[in-house]
Protein backbone atom coordinates (compact mmCIF):
# COMPACT_ATOMS: atom_id res chain seq x y z
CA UNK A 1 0.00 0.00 0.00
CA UNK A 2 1.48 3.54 -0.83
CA UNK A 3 2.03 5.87 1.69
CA UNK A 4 -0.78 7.09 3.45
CA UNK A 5 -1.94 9.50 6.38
CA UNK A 6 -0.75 6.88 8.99
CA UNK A 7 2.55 6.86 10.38
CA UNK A 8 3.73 4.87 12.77
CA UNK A 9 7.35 3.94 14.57
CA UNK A 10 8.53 0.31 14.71
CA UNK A 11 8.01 0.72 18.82
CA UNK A 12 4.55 2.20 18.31
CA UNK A 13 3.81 -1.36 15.73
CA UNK A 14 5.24 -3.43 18.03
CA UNK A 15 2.80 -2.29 21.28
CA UNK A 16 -0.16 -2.98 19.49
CA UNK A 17 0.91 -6.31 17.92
CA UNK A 18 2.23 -7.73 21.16
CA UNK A 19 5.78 -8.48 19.49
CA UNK A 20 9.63 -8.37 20.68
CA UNK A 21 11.87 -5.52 18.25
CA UNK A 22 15.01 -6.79 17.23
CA UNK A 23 16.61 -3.97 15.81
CA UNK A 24 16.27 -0.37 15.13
CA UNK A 25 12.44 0.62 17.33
CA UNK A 26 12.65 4.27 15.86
CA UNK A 27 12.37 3.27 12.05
CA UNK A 28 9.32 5.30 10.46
CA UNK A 29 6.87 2.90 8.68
CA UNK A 30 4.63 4.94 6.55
CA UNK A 31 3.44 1.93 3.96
CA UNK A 32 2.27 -2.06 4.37
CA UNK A 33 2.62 -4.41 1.52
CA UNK A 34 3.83 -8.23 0.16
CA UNK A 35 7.40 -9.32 1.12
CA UNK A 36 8.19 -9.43 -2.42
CA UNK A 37 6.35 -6.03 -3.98
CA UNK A 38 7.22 -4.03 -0.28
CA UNK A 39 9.53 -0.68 -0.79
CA UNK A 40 11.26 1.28 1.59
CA UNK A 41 9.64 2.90 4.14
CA UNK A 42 7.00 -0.49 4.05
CA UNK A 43 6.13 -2.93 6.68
CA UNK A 44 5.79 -6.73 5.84
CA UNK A 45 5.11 -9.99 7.35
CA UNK A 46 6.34 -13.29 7.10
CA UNK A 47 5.16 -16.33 8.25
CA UNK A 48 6.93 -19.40 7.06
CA UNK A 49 10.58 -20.13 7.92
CA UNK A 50 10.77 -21.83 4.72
CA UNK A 51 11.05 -18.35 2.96
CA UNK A 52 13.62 -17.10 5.31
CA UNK A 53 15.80 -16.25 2.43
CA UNK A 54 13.63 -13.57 1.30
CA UNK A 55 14.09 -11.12 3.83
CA UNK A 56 17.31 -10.58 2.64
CA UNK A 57 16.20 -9.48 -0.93
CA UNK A 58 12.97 -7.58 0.42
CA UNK A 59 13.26 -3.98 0.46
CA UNK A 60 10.89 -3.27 3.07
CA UNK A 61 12.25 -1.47 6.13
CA UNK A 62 10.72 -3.88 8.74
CA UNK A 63 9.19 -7.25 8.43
CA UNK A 64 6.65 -9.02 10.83
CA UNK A 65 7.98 -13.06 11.28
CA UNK A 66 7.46 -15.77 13.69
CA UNK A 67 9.61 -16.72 16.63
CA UNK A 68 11.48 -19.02 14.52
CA UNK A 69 13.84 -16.28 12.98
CA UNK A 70 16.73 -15.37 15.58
CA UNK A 71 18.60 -13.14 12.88
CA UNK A 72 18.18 -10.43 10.27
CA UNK A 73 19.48 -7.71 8.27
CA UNK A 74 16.54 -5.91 8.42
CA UNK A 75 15.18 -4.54 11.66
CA UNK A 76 12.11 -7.41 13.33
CA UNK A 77 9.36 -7.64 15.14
CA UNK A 78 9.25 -11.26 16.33
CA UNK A 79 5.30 -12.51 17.41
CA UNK A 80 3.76 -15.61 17.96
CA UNK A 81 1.20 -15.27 14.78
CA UNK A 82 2.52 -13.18 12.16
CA UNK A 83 0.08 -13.22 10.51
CA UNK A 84 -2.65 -11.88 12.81
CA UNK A 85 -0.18 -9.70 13.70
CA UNK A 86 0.13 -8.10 10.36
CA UNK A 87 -3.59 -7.84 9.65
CA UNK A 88 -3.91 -5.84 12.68
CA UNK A 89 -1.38 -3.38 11.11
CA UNK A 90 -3.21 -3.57 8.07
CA UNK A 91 -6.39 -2.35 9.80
CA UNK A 92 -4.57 0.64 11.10
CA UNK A 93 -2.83 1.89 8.15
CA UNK A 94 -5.88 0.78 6.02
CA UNK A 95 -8.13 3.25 7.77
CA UNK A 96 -7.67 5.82 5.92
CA UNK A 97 -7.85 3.80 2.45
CA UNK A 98 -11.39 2.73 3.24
CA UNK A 99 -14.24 5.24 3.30
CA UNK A 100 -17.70 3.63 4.49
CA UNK A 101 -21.09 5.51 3.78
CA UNK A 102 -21.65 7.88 7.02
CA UNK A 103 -25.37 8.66 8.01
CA UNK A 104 -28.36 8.75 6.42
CA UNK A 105 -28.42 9.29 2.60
CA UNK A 106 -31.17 11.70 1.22
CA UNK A 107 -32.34 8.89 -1.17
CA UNK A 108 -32.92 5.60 1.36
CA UNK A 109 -36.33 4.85 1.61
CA UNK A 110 -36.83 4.10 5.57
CA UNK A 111 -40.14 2.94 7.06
CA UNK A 112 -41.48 5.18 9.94
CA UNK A 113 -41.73 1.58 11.97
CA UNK A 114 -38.31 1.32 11.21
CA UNK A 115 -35.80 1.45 14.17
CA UNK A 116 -32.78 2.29 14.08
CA UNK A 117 -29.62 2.43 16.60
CA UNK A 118 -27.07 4.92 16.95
CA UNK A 119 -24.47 5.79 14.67
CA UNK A 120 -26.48 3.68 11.73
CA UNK A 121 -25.16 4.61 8.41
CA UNK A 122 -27.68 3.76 5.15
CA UNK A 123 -26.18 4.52 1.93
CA UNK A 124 -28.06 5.94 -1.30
CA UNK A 125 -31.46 4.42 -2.59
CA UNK A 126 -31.50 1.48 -0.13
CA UNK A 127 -34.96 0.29 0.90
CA UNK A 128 -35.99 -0.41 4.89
CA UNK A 129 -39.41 -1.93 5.49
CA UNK A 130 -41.55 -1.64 8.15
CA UNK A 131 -40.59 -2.82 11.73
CA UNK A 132 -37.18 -3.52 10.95
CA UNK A 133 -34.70 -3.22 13.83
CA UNK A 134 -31.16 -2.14 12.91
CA UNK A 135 -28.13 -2.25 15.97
CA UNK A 136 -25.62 0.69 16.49
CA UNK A 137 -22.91 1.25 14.29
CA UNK A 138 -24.62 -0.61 11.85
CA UNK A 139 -23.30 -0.07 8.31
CA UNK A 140 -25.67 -0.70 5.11
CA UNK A 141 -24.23 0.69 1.39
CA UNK A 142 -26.40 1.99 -1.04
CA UNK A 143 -28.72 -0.05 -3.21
CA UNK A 144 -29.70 -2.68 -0.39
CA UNK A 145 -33.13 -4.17 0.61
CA UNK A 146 -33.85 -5.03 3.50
CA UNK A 147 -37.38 -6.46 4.37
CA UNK A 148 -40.07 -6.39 6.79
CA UNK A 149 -39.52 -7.33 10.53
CA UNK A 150 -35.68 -8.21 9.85
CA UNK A 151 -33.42 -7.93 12.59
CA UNK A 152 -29.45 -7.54 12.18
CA UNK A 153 -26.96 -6.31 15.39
CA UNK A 154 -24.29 -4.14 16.49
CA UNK A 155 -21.38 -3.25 14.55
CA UNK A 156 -22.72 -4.94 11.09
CA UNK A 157 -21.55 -4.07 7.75
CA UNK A 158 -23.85 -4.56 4.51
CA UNK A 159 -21.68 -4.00 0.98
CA UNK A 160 -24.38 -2.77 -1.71
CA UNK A 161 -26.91 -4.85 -4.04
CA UNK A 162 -26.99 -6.89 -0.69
CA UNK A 163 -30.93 -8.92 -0.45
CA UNK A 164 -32.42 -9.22 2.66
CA UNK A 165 -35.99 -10.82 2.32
CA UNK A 166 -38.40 -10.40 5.30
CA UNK A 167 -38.15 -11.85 8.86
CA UNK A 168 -34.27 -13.04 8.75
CA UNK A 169 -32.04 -12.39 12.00
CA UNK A 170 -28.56 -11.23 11.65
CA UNK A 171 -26.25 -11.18 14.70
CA UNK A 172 -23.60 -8.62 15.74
CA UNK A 173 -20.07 -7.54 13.62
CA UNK A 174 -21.76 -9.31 10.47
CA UNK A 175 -20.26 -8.79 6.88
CA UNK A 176 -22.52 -9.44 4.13
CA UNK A 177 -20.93 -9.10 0.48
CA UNK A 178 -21.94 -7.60 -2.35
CA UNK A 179 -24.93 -9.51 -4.54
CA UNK A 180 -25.65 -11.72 -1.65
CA UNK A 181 -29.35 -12.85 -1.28
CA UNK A 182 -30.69 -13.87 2.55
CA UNK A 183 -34.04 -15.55 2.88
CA UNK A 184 -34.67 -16.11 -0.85
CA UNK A 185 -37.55 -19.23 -0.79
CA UNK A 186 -36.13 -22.63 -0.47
CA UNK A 187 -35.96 -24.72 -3.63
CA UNK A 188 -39.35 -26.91 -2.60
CA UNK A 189 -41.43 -28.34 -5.15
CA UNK A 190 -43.83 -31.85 -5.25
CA UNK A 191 -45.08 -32.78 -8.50
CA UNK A 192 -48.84 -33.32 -9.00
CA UNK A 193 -50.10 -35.37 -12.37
CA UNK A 194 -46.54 -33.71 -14.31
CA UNK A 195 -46.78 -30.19 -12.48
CA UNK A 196 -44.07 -29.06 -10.07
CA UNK A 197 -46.24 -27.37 -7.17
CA UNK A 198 -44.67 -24.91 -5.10
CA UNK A 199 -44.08 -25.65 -1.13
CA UNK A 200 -44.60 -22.39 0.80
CA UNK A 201 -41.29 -21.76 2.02
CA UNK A 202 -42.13 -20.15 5.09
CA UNK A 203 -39.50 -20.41 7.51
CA UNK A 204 -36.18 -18.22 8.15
CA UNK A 205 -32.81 -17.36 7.75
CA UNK A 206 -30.21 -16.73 11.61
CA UNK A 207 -26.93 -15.94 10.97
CA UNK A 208 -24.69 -15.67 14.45
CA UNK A 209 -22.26 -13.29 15.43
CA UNK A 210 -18.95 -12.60 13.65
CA UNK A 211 -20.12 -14.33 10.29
CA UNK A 212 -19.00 -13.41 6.93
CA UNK A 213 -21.12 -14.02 3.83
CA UNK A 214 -19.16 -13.67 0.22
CA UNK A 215 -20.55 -11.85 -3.00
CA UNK A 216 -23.04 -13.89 -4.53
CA UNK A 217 -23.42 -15.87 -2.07
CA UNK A 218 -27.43 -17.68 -1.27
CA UNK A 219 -28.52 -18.77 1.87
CA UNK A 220 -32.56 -20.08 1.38
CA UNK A 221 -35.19 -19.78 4.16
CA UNK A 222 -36.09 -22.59 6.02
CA UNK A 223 -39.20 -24.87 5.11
CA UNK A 224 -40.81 -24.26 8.43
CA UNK A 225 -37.89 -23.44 11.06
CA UNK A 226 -34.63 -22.03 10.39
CA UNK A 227 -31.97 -22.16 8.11
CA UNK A 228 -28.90 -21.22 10.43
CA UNK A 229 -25.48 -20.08 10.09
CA UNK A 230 -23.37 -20.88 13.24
CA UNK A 231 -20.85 -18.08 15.13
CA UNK A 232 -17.80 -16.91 13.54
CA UNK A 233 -18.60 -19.06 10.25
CA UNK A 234 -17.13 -17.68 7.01
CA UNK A 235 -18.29 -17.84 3.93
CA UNK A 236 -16.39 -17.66 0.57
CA UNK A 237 -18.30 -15.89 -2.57
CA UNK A 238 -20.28 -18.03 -4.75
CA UNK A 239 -21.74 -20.55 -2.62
CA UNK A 240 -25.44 -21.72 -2.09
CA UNK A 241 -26.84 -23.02 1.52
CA UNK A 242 -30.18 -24.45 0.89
CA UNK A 243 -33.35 -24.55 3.33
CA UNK A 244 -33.08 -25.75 6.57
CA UNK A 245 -29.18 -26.25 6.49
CA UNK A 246 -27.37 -25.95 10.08
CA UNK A 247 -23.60 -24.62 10.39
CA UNK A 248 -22.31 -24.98 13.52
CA UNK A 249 -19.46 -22.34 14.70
CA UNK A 250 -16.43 -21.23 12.87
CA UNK A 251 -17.00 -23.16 9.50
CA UNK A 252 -15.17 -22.69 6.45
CA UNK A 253 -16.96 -22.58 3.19
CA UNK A 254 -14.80 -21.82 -0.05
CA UNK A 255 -16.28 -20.99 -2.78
CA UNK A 256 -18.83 -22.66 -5.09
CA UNK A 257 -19.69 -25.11 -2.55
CA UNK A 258 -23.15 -26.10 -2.45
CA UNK A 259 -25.14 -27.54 0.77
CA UNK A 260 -28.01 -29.25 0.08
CA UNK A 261 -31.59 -28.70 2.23
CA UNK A 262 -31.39 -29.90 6.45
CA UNK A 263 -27.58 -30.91 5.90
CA UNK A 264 -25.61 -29.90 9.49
CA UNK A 265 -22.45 -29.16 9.28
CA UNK A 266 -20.90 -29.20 12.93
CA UNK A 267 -17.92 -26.96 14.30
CA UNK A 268 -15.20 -26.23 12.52
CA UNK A 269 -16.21 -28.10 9.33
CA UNK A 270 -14.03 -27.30 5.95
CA UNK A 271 -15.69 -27.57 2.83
CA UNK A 272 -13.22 -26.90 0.16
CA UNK A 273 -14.00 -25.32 -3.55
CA UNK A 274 -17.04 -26.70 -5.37
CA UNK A 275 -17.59 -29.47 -2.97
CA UNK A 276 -21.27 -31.08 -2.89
CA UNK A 277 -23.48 -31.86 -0.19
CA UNK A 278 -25.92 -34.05 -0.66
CA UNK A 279 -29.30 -33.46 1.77
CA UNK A 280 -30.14 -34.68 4.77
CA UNK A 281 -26.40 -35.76 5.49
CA UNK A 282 -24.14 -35.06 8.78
CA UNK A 283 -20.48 -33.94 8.60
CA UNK A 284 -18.93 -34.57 12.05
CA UNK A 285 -16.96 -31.79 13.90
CA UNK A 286 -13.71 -30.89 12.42
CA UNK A 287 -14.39 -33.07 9.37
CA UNK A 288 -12.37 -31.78 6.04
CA UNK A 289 -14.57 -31.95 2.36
CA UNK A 290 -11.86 -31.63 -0.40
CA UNK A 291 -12.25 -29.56 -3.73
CA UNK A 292 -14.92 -30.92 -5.76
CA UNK A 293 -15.81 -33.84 -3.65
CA UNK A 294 -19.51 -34.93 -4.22
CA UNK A 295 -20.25 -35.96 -0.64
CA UNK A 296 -23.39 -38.38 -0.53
CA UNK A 297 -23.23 -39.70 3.05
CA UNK A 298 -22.52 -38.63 6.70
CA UNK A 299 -18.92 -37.87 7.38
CA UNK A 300 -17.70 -38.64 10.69
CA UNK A 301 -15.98 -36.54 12.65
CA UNK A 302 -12.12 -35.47 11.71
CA UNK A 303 -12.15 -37.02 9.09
CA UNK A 304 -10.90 -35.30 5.38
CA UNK A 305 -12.80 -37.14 2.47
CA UNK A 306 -12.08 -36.42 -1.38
CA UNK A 307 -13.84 -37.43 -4.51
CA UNK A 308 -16.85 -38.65 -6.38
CA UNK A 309 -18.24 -40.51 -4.69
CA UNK A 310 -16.66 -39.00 -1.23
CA UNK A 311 -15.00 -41.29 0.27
CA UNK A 312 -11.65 -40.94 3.26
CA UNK A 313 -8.97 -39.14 1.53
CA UNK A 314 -6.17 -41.97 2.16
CA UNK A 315 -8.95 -44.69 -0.40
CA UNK A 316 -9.42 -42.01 -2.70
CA UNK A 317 -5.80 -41.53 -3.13
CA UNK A 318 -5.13 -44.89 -3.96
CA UNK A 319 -8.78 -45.53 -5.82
CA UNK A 320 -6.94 -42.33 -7.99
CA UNK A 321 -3.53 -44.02 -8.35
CA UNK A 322 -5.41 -47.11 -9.68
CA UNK A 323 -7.25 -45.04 -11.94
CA UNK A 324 -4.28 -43.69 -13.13
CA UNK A 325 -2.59 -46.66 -14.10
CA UNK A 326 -5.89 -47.23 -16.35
CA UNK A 327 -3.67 -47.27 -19.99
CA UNK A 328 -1.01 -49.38 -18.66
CA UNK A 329 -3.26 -52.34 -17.23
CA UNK A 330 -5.31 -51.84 -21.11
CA UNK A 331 -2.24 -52.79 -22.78
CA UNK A 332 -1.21 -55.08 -20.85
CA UNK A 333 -4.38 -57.28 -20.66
CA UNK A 334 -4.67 -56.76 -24.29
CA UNK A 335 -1.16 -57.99 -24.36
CA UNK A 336 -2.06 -61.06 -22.09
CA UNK A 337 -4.99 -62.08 -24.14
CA UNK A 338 -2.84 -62.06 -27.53
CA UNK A 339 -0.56 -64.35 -25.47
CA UNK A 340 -3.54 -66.66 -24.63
CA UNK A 341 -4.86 -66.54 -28.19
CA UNK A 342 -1.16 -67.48 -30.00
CA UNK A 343 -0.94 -70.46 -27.02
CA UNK A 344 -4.73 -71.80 -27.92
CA UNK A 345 -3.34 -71.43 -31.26
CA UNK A 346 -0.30 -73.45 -30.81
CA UNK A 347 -2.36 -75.95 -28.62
CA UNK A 348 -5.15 -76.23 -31.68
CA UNK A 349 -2.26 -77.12 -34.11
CA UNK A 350 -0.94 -79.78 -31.77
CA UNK A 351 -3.69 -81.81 -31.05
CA UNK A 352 -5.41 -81.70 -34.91
């Protein structure tokens, strides 16, 4: 990042990370950026002792690393997590780079049953129905519905063309990415002599505390109850939860994953890019989905699966390496049964 308004001494980074200076605490960082684009006058991180030989050929005047690095020629600041450590610089010199919507823009259309809490901001030609209930600090961009009777917390912040369909809760320090689309009806349909009829979707949408939703991102309302997105669960863009699906807390969901309807995911669940959930299917607590794994029954608990079928990881890597070798067993049995054929030959020949 060029530098900005923020300034800050190597001493002054060092408080608010929680980190040990080796080296020069007076140096003036003005700038954050990648080991490998940083300039002087920049701040960088690094995490892995692995690339230990690039802070030698960085040109950033200060680097961020783990407690594995004893020595440097450029000045340290040695933490237990680098990497949280450099986000939280990033905040601070970042604050001046982003600019959210402040207040109430001329254009939003508010209901009078509307209420909302201090310090809301609601940006240009965003729509508020009646008896929603908005928390302080709240943060909603421009071009944003949000419908009737909707409740989201404290500290939330709503990027624009952001859907919020009626009666959905969201909890506190929320981030909801642009295009996303709460509470849209669940995908419900029972055909009658050839017709699809539509099931009244008439349930909701809870997302907890400290969740982040992606651009583009679906989550359906429940049939009749909830669909719910456990605390501190983050969502990557592109992905589609279906009605009645349960997250539990701090889930990972990359994107293009899909969820099928009343699938529960428990704690701390990975589901890796364009992975497929079945519905009505369990995956256990700290149970890894690979990329593009089509999962069709429960997964226990810690457990990683891969592949189509999903299956655990270890039989799918060797159900691949078979798979693999596909060509080489072709020739060969078609090698084997030209032997057989030339020895019924031969055997033919000596008994006419």
């Amino acid at each position: 990042m060029k530098p900005g308004r923020v300034t800050l001494t190597l001493k002054e980074i060092s408080a608010l990370v929680g980190g040990e200076i080796i080296g020069n605490a007076d140096i003036v960082i003005r700038g954050i950026s990648g080991i490998k684009e940083a300039q002087e006058g920049d701040i960088t991180f690094l995490a892995n002792a692995r690339y230990e030989a690039l802070l030698e050929t960085t040109k950033a005047s200060a680097v961020i690393t783990s407690q594995d690095i004893v020595k440097s020629s450029k000045p340290l600041i040695r933490t237990v997590n680098p990497s949280l450590a450099f986000a939280k610089v990033v905040n601070v010199f970042a604050s001046h780079v982003i600019q959210h919507p402040k207040g109430i823009h001329k254009t939003a259309v508010i209901s009078p049953t509307a209420r909302l809490g201090s310090r809301v901001a609601v940006g240009a030609h965003t729509i508020i129905e009646d008896d929603v209930v908005i928390g302080d600090d709240t943060i909603i961009y421009g071009l944003c519905y949000v419908g009737r009777e909707t409740v989201i917390g404290n500290n939330c912040l709503i990027y624009s063309h952001v859907s919020v369909r009626e009666r959905i809760e969201i909890g506190s320090r929320v981030i909801i990415h642009c295009g996303a689309v709460l509470g849209s009806d669940g995908f419900g349909f029972e055909a009658v002599n050839g017709v699809q009829e539509k099931i009244p979707q008439i349930g909701t949408v809870v997302l907890g505390d400290d969740v982040e939703v992606g651009a583009n991102v679906t989550i359906d309302r429940a049939r009749f109850d909830k669909t719910l997105i456990g605390r501190g669960t983050k969502i990557d863009n592109l992905v589609q939860i279906a009605h009645n699906v349960v997250t539990g807390k701090n889930c990972i969901i990359i994107a293009q994953a899909g969820v099928s309807g009343s699938t529960v995911l428990e704690d701390n669940v990975i589901l890796a890019g364009q992975a497929g959930l079945v519905g009505h299917i369990r995956v256990g607590e700290g149970a890894v989905v690979a990329a593009q794994a089509g999962v069709t029954k429960s997964v226990p608990a810690r457990t990683m699966v891969s592949g189509y079928p999903a299956r655990l990881h270890e039989t799918a890597i060797k159900v691949n390496a078979c798979v693999q070798n596909l060509p080489l067993l072709y020739k060969k049995i078609k090698e084997l049964e030209a032997k057989v054929k030339d020895l019924e030959k031969k055997l033919q020949e000596r008994h006419a």
